[in-house]
PDB file of N, CA and C in Angstrom:
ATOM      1  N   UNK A   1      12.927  20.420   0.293  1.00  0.00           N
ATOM      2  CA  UNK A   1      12.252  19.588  -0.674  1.00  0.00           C
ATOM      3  C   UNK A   1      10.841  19.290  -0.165  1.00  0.00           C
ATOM      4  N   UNK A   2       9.643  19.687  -0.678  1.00  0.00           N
ATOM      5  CA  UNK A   2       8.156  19.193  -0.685  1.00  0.00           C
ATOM      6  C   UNK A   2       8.389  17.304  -0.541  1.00  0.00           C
ATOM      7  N   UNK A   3       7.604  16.711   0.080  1.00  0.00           N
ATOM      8  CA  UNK A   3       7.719  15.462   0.317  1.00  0.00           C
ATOM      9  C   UNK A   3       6.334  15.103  -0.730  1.00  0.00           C
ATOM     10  N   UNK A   4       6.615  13.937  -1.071  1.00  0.00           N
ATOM     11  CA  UNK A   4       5.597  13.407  -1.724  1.00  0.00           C
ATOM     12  C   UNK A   4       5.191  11.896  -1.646  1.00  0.00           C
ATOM     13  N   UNK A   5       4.090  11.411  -1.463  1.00  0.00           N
ATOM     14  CA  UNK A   5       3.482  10.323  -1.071  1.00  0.00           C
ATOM     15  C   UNK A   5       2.727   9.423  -2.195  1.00  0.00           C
ATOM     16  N   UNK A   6       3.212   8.371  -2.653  1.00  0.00           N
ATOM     17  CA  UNK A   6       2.388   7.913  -4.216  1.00  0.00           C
ATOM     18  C   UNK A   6       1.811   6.470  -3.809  1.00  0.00           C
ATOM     19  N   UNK A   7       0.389   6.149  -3.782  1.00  0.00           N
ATOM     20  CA  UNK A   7       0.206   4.978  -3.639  1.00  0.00           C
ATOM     21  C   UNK A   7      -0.647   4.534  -4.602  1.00  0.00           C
ATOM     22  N   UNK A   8      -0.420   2.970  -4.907  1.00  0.00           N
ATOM     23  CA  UNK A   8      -1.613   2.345  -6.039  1.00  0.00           C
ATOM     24  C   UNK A   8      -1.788   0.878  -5.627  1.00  0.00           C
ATOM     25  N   UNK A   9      -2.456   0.850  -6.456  1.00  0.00           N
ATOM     26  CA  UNK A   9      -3.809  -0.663  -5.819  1.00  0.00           C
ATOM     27  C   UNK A   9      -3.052  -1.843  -6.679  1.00  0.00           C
ATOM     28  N   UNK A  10      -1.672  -1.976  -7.272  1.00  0.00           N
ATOM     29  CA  UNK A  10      -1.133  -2.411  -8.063  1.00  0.00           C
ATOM     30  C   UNK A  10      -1.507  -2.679  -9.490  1.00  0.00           C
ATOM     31  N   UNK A  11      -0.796  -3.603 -10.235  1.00  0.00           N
ATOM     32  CA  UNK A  11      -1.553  -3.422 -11.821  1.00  0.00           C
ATOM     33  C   UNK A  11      -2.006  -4.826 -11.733  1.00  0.00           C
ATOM     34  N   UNK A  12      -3.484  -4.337 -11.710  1.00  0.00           N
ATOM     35  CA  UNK A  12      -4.095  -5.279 -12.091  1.00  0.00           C
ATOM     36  C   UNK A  12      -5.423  -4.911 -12.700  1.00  0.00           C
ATOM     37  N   UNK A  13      -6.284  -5.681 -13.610  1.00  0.00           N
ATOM     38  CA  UNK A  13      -7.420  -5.287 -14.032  1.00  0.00           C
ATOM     39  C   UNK A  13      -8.666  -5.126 -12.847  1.00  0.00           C
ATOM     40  N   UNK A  14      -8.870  -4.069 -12.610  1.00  0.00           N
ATOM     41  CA  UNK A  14     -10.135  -4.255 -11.693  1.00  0.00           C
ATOM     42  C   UNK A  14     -11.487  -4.190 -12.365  1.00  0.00           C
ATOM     43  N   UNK A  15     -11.806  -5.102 -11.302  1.00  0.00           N
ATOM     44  CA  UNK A  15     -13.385  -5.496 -11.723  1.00  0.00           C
ATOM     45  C   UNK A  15     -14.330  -3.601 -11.427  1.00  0.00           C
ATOM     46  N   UNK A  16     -14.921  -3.464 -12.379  1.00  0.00           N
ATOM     47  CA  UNK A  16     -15.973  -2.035 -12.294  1.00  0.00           C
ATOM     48  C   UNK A  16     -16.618  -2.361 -11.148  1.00  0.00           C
ATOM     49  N   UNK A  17     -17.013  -3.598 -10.521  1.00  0.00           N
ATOM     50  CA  UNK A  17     -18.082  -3.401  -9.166  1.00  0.00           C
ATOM     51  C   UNK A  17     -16.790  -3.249  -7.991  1.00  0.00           C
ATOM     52  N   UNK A  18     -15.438  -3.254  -8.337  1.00  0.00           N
ATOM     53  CA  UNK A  18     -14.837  -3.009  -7.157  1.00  0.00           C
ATOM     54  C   UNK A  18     -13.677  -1.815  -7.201  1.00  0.00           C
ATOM     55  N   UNK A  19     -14.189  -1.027  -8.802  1.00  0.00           N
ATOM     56  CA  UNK A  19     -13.145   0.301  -8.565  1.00  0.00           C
ATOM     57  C   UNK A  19     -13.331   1.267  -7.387  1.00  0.00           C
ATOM     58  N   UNK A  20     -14.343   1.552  -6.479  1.00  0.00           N
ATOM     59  CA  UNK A  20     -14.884   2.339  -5.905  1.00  0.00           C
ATOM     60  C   UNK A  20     -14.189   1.932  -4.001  1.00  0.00           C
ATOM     61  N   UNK A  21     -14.328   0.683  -3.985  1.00  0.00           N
ATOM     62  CA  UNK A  21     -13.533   0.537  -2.993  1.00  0.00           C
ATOM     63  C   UNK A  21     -11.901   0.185  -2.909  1.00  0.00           C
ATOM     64  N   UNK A  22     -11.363   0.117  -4.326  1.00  0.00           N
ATOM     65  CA  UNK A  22      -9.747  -0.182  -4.371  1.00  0.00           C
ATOM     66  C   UNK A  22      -9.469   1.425  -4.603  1.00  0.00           C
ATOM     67  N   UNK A  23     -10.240   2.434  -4.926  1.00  0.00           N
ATOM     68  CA  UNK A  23      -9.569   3.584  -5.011  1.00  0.00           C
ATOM     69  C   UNK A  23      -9.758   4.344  -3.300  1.00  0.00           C
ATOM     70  N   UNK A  24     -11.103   3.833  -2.595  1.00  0.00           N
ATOM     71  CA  UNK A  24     -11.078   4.521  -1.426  1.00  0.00           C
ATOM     72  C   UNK A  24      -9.985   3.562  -0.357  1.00  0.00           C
ATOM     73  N   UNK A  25      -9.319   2.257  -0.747  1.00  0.00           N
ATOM     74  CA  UNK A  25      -8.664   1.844  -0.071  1.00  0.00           C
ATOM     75  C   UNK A  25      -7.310   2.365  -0.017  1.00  0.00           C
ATOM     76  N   UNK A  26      -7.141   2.603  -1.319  1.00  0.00           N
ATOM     77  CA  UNK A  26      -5.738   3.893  -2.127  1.00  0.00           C
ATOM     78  C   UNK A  26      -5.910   4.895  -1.318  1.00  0.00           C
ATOM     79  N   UNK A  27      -6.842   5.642  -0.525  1.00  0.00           N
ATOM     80  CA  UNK A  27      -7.213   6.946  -0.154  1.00  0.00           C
ATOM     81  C   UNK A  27      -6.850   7.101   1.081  1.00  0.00           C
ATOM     82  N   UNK A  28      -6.896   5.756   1.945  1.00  0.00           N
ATOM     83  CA  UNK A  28      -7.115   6.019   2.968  1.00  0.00           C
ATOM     84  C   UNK A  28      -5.441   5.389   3.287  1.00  0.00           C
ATOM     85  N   UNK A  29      -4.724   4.303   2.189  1.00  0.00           N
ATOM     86  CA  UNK A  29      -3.523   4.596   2.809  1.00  0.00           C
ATOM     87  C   UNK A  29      -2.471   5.243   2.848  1.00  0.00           C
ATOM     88  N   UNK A  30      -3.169   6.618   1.862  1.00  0.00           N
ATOM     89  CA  UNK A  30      -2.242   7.958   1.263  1.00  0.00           C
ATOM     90  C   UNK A  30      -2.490   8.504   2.894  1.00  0.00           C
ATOM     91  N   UNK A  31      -3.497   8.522   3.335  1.00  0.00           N
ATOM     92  CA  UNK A  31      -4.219   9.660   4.184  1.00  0.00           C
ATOM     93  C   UNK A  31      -3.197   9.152   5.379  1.00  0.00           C
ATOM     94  N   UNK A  32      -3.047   7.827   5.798  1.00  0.00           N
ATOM     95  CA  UNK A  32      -2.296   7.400   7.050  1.00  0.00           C
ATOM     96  C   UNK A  32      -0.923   7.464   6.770  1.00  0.00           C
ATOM     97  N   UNK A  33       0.052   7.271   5.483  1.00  0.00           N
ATOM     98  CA  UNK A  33       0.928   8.000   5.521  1.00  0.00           C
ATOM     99  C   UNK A  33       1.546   9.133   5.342  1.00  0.00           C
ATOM    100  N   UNK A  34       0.615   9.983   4.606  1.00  0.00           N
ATOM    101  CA  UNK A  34       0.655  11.627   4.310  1.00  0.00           C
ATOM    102  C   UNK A  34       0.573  11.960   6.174  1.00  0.00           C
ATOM    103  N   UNK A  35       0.056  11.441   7.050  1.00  0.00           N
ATOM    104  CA  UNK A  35      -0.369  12.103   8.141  1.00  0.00           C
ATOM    105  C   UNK A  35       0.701  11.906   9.025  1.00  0.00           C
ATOM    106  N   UNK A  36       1.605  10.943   9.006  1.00  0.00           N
ATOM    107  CA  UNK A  36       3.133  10.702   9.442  1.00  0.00           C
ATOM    108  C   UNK A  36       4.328  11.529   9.180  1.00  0.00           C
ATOM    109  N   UNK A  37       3.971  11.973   7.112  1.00  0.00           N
ATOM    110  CA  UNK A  37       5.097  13.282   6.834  1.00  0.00           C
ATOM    111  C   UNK A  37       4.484  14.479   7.278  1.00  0.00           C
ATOM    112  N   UNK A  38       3.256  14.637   7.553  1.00  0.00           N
ATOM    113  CA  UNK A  38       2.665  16.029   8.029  1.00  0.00           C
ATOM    114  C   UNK A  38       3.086  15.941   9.788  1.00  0.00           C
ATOM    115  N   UNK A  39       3.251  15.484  10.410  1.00  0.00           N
ATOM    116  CA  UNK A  39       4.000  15.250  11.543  1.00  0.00           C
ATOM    117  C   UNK A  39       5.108  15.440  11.840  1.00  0.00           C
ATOM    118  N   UNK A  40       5.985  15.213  10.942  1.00  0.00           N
ATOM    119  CA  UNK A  40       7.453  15.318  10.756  1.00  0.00           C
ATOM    120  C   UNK A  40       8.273  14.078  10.679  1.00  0.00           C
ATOM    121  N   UNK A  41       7.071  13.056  10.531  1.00  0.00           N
ATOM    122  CA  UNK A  41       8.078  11.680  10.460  1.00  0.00           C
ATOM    123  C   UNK A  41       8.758  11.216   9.456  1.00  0.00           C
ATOM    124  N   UNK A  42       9.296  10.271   9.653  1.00  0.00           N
ATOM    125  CA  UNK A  42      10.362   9.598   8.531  1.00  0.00           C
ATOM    126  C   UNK A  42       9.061   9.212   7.172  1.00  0.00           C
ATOM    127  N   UNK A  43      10.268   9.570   6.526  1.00  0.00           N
ATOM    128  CA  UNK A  43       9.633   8.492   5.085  1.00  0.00           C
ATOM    129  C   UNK A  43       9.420   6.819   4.731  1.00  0.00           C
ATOM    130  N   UNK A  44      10.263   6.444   6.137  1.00  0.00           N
ATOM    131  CA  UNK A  44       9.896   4.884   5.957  1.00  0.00           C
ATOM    132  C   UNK A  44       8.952   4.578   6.920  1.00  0.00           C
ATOM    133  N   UNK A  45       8.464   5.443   8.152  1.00  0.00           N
ATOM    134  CA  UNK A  45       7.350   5.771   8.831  1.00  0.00           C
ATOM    135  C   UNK A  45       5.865   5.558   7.868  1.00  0.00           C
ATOM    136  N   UNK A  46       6.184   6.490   7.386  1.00  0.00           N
ATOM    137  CA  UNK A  46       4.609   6.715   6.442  1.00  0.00           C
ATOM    138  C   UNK A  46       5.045   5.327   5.162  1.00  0.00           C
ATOM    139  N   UNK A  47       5.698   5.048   4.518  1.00  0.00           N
ATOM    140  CA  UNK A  47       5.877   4.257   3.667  1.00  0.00           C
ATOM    141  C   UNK A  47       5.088   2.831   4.750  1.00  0.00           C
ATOM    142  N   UNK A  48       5.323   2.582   5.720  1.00  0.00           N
ATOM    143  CA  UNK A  48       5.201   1.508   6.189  1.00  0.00           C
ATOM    144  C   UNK A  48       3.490   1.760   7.382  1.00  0.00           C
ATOM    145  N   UNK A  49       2.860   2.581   7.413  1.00  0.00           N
ATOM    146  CA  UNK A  49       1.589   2.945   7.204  1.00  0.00           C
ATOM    147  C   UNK A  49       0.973   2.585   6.670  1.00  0.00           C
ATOM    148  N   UNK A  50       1.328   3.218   5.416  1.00  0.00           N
ATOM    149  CA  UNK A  50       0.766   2.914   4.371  1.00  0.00           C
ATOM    150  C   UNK A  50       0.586   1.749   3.506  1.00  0.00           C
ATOM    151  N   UNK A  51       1.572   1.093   3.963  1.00  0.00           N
ATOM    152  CA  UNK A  51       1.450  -0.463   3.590  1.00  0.00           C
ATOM    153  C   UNK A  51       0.843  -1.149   4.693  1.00  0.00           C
ATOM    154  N   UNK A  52       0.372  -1.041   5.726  1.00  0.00           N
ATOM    155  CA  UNK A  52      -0.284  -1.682   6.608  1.00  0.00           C
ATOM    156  C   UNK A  52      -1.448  -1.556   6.257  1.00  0.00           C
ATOM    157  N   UNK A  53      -1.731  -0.701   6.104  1.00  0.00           N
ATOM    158  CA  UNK A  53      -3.690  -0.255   5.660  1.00  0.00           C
ATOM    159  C   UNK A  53      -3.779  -0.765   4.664  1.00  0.00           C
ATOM    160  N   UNK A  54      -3.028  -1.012   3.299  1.00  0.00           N
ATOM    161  CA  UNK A  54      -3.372  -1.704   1.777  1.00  0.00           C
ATOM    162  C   UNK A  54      -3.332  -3.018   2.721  1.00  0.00           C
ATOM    163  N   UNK A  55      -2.443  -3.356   3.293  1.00  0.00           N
ATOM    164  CA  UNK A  55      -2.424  -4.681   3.622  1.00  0.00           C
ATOM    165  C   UNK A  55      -3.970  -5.079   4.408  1.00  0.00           C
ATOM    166  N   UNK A  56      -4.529  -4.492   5.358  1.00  0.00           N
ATOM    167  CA  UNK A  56      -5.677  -4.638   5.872  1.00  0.00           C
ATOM    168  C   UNK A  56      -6.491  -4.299   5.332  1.00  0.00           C
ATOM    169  N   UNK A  57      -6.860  -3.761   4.336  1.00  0.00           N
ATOM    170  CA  UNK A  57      -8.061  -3.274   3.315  1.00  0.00           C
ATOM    171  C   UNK A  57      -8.390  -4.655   2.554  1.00  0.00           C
ATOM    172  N   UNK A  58      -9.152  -5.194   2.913  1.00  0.00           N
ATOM    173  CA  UNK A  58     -10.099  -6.558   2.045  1.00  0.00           C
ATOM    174  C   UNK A  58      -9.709  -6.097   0.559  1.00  0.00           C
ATOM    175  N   UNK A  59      -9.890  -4.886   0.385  1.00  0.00           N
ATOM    176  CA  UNK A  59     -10.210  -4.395  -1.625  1.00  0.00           C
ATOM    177  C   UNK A  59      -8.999  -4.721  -2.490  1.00  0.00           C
ATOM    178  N   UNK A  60      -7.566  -4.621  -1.506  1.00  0.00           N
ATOM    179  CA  UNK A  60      -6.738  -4.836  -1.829  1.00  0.00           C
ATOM    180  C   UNK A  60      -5.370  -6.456  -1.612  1.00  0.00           C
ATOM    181  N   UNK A  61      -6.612  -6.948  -1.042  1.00  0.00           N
ATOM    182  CA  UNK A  61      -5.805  -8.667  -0.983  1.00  0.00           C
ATOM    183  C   UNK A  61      -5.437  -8.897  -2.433  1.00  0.00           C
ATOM    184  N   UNK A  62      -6.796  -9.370  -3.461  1.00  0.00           N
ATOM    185  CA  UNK A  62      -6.146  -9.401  -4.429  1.00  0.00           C
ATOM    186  C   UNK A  62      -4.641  -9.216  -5.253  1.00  0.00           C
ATOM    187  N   UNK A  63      -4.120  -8.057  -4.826  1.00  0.00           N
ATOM    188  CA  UNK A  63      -2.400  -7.380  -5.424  1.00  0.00           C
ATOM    189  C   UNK A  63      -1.317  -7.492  -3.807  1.00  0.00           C
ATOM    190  N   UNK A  64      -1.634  -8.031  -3.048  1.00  0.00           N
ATOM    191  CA  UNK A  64      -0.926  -8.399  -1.499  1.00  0.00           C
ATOM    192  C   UNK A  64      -1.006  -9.769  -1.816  1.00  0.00           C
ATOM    193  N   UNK A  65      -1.979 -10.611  -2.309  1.00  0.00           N
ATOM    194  CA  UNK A  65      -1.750 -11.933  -2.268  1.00  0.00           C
ATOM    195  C   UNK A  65      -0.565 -12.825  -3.372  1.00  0.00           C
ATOM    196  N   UNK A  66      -0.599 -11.562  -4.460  1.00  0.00           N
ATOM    197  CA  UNK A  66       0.084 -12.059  -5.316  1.00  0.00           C
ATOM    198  C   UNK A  66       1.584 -11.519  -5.537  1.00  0.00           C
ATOM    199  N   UNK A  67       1.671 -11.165  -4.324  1.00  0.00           N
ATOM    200  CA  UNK A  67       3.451 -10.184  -3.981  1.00  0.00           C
ATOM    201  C   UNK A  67       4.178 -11.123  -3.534  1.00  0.00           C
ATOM    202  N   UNK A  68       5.866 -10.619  -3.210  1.00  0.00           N
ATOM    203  CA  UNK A  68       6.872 -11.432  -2.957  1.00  0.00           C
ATOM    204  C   UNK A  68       6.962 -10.860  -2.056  1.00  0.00           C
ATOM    205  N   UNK A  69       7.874 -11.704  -0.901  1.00  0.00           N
ATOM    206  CA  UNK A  69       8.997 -10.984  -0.221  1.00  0.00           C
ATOM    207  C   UNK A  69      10.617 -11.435  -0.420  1.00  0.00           C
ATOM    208  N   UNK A  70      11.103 -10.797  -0.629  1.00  0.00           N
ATOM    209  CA  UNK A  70      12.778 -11.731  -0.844  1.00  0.00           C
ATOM    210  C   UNK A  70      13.299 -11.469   0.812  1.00  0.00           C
ATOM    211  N   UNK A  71      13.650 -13.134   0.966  1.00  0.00           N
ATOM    212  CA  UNK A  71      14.370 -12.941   1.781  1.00  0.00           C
ATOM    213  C   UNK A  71      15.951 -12.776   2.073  1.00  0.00           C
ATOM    214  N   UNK A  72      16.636 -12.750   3.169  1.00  0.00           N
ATOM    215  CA  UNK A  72      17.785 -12.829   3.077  1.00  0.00           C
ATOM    216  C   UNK A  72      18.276 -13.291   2.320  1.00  0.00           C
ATOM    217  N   UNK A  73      18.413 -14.533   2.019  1.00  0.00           N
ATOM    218  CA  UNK A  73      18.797 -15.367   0.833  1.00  0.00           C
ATOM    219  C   UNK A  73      18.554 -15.178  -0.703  1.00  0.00           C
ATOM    220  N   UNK A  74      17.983 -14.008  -1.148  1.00  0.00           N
ATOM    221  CA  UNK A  74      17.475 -13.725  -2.396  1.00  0.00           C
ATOM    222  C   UNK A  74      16.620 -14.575  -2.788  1.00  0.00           C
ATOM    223  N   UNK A  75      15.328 -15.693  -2.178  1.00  0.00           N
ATOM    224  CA  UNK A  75      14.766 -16.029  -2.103  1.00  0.00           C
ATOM    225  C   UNK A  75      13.318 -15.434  -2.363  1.00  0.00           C
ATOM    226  N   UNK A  76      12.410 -15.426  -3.417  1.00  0.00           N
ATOM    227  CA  UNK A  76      11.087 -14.984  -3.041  1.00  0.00           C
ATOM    228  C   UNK A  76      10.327 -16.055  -2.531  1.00  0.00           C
ATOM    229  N   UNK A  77       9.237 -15.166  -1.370  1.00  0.00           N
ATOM    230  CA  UNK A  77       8.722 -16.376  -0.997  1.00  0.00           C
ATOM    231  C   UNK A  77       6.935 -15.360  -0.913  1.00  0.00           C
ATOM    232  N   UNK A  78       5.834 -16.203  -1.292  1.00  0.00           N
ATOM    233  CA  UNK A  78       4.683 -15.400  -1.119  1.00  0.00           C
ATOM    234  C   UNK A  78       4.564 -14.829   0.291  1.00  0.00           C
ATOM    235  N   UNK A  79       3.855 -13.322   0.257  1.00  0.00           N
ATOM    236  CA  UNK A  79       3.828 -12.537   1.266  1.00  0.00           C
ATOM    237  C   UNK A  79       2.631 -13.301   2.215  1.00  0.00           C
ATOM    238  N   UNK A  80       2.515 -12.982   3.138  1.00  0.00           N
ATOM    239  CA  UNK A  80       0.715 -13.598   4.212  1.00  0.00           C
ATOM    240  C   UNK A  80       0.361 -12.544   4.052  1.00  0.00           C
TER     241      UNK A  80
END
């Protein structure tokens, strides 16, 4: 099976002065987990890459600030 890697900046309306850096922030956390399955690593390897870099990309606080995490308890609680 070809592996495949899908990332997005979540749904939200972006502002036109900031499509340019929420799509190169999209780019670069395809690029750090595409570079984990081109390695031979796991899929929750690169899945979790790739969420580190959206997470550290300024362009993308906006759709990180407004996420859940459920915890054990079926609890959502806002992500940091």
């Amino acid at each position: 099976m070809k592996p495949a890697l899908i990332v997005h900046g979540g749904a939200w309306n972006i502002p036109d002065e900031a499509v340019d850096a929420c799509t190169s922030g999209c780019h670069d956390a395809l690029t750090a987990g595409w570079s984990i399955l081109r390695r031979g690593g796991s899929a929750l390897d690169a899945i979790e890459a790739a969420i580190v870099v959206l997470e550290d990309d300024p362009s993308s606080t906006p759709v990180t600030a407004r996420t859940s995490i459920w915890t054990a308890t079926s609890n959502a609680t806002p992500s940091s």
